[in-house]
PDB file of N, CA and C in Angstrom:
ATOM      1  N   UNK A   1       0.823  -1.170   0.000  1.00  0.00           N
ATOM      2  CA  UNK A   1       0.000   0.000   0.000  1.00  0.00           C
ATOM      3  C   UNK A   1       0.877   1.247   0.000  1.00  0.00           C
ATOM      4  N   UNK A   2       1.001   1.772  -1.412  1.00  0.00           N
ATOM      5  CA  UNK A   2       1.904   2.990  -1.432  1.00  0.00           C
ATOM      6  C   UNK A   2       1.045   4.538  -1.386  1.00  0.00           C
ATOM      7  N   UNK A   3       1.371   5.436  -0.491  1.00  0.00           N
ATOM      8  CA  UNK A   3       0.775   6.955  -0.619  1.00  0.00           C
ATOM      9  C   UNK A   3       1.826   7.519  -1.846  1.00  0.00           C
ATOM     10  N   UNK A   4       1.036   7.348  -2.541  1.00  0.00           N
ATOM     11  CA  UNK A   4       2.244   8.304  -3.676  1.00  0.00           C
ATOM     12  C   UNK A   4       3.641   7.914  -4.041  1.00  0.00           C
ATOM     13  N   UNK A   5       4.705   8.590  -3.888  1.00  0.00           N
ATOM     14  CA  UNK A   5       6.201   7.995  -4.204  1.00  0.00           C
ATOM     15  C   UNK A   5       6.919   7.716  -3.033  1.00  0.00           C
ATOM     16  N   UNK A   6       6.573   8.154  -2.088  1.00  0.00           N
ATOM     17  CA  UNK A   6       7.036   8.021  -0.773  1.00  0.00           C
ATOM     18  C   UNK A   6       7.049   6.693   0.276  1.00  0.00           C
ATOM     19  N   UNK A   7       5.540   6.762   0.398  1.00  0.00           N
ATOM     20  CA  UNK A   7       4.942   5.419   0.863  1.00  0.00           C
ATOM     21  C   UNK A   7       4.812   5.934   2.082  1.00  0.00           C
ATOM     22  N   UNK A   8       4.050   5.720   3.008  1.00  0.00           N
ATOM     23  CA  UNK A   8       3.368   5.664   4.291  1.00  0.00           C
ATOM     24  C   UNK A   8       4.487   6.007   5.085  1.00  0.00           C
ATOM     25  N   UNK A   9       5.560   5.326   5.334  1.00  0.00           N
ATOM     26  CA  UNK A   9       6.737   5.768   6.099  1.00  0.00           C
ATOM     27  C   UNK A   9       7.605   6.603   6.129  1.00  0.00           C
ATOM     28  N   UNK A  10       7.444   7.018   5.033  1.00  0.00           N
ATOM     29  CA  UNK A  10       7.888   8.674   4.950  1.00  0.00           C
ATOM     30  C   UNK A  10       7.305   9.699   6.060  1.00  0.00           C
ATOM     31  N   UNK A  11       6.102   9.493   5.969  1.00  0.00           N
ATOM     32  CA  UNK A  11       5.185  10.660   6.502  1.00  0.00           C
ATOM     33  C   UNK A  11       4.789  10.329   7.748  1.00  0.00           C
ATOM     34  N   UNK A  12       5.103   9.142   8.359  1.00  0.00           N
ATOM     35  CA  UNK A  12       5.209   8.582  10.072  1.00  0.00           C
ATOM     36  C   UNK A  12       6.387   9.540  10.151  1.00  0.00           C
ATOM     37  N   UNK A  13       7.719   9.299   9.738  1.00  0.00           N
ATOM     38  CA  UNK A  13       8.875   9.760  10.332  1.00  0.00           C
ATOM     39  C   UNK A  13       8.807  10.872  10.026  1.00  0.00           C
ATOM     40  N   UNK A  14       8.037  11.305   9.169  1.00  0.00           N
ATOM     41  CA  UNK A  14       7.808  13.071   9.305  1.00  0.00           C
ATOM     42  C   UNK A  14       7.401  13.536  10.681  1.00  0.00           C
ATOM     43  N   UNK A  15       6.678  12.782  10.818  1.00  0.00           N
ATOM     44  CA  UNK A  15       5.475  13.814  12.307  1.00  0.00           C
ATOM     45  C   UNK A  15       6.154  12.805  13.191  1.00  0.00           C
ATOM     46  N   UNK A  16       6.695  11.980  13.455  1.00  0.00           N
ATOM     47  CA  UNK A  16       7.527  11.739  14.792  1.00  0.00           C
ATOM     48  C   UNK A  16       8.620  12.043  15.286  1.00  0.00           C
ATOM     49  N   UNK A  17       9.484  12.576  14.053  1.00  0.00           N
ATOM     50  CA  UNK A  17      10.909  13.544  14.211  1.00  0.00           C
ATOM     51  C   UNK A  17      10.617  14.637  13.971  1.00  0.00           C
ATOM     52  N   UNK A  18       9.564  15.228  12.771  1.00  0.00           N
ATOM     53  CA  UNK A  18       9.751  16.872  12.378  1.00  0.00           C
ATOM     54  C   UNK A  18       8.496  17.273  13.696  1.00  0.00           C
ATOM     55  N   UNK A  19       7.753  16.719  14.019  1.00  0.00           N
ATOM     56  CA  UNK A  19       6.791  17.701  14.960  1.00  0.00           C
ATOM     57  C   UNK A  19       7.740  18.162  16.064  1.00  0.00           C
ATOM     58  N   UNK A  20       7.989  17.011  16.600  1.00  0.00           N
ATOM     59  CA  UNK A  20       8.450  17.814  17.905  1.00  0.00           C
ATOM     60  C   UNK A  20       9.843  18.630  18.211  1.00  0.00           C
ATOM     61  N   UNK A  21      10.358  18.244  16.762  1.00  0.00           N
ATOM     62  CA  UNK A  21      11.904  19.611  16.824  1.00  0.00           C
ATOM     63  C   UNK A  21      10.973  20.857  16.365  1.00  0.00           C
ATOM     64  N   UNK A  22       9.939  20.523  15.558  1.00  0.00           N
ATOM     65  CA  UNK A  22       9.154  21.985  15.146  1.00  0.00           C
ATOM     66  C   UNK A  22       8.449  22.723  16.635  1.00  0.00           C
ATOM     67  N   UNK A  23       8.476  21.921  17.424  1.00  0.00           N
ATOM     68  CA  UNK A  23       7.660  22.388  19.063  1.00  0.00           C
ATOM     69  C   UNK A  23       8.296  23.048  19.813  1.00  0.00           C
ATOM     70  N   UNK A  24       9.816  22.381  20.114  1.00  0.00           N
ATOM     71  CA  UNK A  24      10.930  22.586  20.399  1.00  0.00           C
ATOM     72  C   UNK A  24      11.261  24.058  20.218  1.00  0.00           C
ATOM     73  N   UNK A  25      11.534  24.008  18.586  1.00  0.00           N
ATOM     74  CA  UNK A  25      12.106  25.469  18.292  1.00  0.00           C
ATOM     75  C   UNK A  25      10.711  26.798  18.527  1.00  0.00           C
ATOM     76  N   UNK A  26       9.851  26.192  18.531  1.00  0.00           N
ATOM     77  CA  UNK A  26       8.679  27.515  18.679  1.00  0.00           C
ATOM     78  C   UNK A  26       8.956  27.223  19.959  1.00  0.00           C
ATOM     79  N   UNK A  27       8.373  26.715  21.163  1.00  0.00           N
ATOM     80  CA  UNK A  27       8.836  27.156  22.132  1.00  0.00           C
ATOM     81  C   UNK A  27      10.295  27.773  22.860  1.00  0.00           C
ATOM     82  N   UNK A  28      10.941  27.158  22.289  1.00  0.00           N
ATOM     83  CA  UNK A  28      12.625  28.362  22.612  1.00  0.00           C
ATOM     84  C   UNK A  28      12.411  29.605  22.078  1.00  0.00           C
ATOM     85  N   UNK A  29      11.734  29.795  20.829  1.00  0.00           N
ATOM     86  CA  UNK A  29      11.679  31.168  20.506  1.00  0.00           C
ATOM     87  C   UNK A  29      10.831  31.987  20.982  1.00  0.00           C
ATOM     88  N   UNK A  30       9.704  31.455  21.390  1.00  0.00           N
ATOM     89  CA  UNK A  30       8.728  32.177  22.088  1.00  0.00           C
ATOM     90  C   UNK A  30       9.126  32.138  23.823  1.00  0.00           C
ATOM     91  N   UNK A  31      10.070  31.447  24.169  1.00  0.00           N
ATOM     92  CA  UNK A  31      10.581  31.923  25.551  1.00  0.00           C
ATOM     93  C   UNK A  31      11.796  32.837  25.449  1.00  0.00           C
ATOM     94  N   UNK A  32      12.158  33.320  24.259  1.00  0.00           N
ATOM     95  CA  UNK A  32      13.245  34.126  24.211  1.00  0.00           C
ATOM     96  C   UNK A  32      12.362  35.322  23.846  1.00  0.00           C
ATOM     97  N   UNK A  33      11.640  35.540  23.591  1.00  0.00           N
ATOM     98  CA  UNK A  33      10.862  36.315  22.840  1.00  0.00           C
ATOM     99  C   UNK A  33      10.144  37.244  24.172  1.00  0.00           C
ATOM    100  N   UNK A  34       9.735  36.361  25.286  1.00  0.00           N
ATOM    101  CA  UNK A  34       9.062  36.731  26.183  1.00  0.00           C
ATOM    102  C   UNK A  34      10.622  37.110  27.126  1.00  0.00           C
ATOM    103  N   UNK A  35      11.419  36.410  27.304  1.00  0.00           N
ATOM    104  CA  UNK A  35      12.324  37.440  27.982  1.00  0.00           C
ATOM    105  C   UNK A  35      13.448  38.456  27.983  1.00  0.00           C
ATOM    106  N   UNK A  36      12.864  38.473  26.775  1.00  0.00           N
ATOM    107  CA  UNK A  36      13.327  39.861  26.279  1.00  0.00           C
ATOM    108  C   UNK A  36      12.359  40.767  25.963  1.00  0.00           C
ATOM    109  N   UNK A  37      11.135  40.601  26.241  1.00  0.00           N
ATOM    110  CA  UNK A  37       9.825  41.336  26.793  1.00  0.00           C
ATOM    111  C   UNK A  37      10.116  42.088  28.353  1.00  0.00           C
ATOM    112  N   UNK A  38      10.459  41.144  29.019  1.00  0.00           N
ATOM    113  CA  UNK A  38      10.448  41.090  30.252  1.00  0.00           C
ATOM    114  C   UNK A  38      11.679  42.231  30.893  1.00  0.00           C
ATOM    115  N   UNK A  39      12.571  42.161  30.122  1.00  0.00           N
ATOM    116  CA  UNK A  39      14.012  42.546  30.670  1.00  0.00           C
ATOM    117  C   UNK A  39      13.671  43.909  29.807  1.00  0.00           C
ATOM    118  N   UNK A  40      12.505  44.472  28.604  1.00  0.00           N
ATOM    119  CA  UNK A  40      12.662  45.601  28.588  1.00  0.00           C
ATOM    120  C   UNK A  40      11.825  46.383  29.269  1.00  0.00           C
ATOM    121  N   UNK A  41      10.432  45.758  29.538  1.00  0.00           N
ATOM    122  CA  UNK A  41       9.936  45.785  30.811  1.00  0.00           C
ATOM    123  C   UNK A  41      10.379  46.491  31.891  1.00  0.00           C
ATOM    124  N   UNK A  42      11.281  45.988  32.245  1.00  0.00           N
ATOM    125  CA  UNK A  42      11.833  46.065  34.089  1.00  0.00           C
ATOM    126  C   UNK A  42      13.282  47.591  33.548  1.00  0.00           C
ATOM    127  N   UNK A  43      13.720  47.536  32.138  1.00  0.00           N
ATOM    128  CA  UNK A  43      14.376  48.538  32.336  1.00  0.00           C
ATOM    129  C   UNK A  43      13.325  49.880  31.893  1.00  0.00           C
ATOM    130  N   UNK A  44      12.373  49.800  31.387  1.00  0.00           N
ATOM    131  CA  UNK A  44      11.202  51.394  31.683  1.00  0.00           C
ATOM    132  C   UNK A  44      10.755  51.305  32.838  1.00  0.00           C
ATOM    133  N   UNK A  45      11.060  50.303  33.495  1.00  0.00           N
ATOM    134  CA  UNK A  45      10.304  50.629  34.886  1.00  0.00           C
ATOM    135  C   UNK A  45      11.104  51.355  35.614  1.00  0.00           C
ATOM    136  N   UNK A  46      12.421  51.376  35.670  1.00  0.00           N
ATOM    137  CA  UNK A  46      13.413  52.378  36.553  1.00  0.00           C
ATOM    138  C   UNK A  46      13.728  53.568  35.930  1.00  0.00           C
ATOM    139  N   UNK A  47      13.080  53.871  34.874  1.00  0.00           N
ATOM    140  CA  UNK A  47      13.554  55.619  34.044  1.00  0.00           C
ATOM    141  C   UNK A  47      12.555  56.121  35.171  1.00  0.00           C
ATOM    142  N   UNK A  48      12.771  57.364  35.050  1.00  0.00           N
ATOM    143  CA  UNK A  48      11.951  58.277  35.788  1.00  0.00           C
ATOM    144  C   UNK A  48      11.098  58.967  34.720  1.00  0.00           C
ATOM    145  N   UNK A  49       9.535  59.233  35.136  1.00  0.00           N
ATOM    146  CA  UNK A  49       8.888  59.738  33.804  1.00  0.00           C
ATOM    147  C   UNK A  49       8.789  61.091  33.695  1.00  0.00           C
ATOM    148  N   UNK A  50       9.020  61.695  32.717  1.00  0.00           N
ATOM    149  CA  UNK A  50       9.205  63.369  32.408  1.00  0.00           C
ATOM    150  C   UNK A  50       7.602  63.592  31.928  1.00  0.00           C
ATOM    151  N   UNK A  51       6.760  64.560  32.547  1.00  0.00           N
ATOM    152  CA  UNK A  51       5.503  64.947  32.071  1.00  0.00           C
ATOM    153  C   UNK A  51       5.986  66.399  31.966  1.00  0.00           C
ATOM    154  N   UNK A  52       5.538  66.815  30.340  1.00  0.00           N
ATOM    155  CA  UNK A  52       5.458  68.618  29.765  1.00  0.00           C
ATOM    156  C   UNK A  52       4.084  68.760  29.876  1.00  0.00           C
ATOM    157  N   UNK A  53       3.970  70.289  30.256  1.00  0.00           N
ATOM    158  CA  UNK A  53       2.618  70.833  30.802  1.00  0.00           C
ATOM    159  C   UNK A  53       2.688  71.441  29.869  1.00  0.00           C
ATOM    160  N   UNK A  54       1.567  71.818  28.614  1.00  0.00           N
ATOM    161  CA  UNK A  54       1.373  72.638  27.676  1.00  0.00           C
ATOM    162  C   UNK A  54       0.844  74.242  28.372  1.00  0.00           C
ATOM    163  N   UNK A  55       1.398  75.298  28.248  1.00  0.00           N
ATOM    164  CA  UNK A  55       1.021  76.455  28.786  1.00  0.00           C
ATOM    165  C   UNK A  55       0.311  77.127  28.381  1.00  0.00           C
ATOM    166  N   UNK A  56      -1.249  77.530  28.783  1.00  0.00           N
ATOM    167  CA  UNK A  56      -2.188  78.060  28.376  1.00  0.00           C
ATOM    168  C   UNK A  56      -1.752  79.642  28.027  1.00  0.00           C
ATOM    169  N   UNK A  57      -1.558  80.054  27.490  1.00  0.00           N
ATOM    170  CA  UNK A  57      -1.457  81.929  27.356  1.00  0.00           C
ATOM    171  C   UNK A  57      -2.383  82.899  27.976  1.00  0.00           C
ATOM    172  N   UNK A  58      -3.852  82.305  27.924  1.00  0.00           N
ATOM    173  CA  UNK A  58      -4.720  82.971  28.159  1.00  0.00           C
ATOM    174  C   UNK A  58      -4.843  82.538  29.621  1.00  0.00           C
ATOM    175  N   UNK A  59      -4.441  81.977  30.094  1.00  0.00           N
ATOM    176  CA  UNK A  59      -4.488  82.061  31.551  1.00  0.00           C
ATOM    177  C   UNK A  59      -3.397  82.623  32.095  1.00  0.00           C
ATOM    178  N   UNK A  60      -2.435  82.582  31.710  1.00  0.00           N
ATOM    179  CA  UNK A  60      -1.000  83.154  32.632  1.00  0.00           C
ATOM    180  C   UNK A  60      -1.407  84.706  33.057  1.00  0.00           C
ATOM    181  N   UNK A  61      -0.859  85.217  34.244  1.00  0.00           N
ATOM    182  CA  UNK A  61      -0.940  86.427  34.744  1.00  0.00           C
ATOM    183  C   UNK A  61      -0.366  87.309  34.528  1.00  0.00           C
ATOM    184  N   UNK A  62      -0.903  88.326  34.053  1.00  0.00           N
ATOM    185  CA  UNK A  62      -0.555  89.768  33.433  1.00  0.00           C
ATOM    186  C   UNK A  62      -0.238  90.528  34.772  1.00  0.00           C
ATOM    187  N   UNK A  63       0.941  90.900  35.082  1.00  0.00           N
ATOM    188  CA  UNK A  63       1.135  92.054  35.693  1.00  0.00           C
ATOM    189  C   UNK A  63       0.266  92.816  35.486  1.00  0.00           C
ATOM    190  N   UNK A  64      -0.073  93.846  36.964  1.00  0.00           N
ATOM    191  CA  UNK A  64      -1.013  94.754  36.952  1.00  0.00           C
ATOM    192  C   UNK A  64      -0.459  95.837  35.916  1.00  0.00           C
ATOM    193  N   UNK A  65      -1.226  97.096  35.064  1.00  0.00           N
ATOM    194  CA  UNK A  65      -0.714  98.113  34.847  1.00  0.00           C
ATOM    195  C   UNK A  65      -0.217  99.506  35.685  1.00  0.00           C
ATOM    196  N   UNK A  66      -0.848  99.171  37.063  1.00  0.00           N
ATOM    197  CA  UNK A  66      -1.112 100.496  37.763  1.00  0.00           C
ATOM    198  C   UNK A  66      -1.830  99.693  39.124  1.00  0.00           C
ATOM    199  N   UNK A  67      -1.498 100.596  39.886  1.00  0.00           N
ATOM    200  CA  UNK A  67      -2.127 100.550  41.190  1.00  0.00           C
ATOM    201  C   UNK A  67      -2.629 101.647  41.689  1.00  0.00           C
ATOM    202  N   UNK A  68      -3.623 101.180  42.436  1.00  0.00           N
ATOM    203  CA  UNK A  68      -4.688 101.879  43.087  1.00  0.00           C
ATOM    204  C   UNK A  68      -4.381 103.290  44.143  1.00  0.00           C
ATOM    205  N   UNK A  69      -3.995 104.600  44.257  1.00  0.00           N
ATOM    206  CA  UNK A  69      -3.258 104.878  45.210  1.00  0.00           C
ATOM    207  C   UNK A  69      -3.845 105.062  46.551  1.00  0.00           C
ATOM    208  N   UNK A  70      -5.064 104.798  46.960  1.00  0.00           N
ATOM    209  CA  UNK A  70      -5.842 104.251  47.837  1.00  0.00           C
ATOM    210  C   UNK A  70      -5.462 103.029  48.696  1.00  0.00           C
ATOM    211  N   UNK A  71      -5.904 101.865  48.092  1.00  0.00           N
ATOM    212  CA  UNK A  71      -5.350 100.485  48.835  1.00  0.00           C
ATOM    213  C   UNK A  71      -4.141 100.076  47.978  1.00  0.00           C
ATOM    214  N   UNK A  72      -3.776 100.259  47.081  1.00  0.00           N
ATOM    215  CA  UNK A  72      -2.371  99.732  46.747  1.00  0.00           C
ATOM    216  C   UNK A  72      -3.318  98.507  46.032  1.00  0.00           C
ATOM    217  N   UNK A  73      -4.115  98.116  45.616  1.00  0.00           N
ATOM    218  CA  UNK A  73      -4.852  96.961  44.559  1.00  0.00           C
ATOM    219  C   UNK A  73      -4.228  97.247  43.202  1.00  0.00           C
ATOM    220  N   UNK A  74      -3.456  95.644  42.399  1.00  0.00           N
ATOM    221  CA  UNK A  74      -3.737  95.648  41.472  1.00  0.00           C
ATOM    222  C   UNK A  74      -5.068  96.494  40.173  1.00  0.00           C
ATOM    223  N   UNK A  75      -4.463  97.093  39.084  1.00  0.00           N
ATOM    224  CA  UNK A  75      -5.556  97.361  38.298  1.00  0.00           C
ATOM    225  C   UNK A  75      -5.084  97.593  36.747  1.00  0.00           C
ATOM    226  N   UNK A  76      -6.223  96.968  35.942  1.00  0.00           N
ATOM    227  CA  UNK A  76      -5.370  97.001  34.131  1.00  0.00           C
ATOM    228  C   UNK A  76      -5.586  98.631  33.849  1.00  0.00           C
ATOM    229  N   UNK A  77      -4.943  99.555  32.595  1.00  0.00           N
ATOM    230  CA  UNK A  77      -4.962 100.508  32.663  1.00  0.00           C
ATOM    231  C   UNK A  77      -6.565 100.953  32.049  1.00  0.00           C
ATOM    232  N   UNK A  78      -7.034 100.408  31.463  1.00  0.00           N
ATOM    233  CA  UNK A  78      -8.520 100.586  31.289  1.00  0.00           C
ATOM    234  C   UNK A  78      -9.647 100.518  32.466  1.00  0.00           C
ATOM    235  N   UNK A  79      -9.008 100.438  33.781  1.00  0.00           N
ATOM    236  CA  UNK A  79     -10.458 101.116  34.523  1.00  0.00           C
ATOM    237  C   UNK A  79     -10.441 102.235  35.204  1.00  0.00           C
ATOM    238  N   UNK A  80     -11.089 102.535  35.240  1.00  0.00           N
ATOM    239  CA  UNK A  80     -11.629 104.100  35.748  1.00  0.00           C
ATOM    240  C   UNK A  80     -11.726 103.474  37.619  1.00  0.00           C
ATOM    241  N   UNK A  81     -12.410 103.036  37.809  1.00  0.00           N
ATOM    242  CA  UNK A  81     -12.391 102.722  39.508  1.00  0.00           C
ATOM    243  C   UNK A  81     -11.689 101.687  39.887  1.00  0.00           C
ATOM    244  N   UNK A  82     -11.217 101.474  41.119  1.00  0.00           N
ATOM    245  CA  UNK A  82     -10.364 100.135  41.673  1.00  0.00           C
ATOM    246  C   UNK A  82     -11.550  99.198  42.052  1.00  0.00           C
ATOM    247  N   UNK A  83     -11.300  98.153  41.980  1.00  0.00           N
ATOM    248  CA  UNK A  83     -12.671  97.083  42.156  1.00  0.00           C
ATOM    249  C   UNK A  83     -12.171  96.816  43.350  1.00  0.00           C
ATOM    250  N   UNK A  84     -10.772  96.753  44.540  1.00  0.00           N
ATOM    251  CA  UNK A  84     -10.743  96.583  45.386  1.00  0.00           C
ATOM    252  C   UNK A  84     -11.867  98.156  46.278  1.00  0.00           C
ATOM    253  N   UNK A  85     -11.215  98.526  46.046  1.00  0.00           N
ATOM    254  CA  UNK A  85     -12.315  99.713  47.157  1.00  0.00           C
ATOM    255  C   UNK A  85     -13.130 100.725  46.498  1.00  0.00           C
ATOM    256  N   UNK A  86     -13.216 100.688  45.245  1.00  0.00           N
ATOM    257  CA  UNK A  86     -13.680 101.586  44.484  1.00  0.00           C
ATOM    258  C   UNK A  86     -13.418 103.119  44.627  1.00  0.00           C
ATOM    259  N   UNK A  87     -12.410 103.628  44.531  1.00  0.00           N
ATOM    260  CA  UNK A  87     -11.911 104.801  44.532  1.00  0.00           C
ATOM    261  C   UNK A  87     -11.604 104.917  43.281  1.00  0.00           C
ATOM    262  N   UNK A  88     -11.912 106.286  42.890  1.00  0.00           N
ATOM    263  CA  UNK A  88     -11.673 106.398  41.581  1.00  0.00           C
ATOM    264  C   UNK A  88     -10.555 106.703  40.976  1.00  0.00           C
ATOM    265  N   UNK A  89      -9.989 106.306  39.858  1.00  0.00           N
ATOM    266  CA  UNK A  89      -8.437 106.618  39.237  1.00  0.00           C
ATOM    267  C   UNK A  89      -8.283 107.972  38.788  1.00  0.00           C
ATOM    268  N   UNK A  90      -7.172 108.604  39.226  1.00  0.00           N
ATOM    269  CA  UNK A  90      -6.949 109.769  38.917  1.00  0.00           C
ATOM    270  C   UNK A  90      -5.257 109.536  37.965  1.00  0.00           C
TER     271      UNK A  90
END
């Protein structure tokens, strides 16, 4: 009983020698694979992490233009009264 040119015993000693060196080498590679996962892992874990704060413009604080000569309050040069005590700008 021949399979083709080979014959039946070809293809036993296929899958009883080639499977399990084929198992073999996927598992060595997939345990090398994972520890060298591992080992880059553990070296981001000891960097220290740098966070940049994007700086809003419209929030940062404008020096006053002028002060109040009343209470000494901050004031921009466009008001006419101090909103701390309301005295008027002269």
């Amino acid at each position: 009983m021949m399979v083709g040119m080979f014959g039946l015993g070809w293809l036993i000693m296929l899958l009883v020698i080639g499977l399990p060196i084929l198992l073999v080498v996927l598992l060595l590679g997939g345990a090398a694979g994972f520890l060298q996962n591992q080992t880059h892992l553990s070296a981001m874990q000891n960097q220290v992490p740098v966070y940049h704060s994007a700086v809003n413009l419209s929030q940062v604080a404008v020096p006053p233009a002028r002060y109040c000569s009343h209470c000494g309050a901050g004031m921009q040069a466009d008001w006419t009264h101090c909103p701390q005590c309301g005295a008027p700008i002269q």
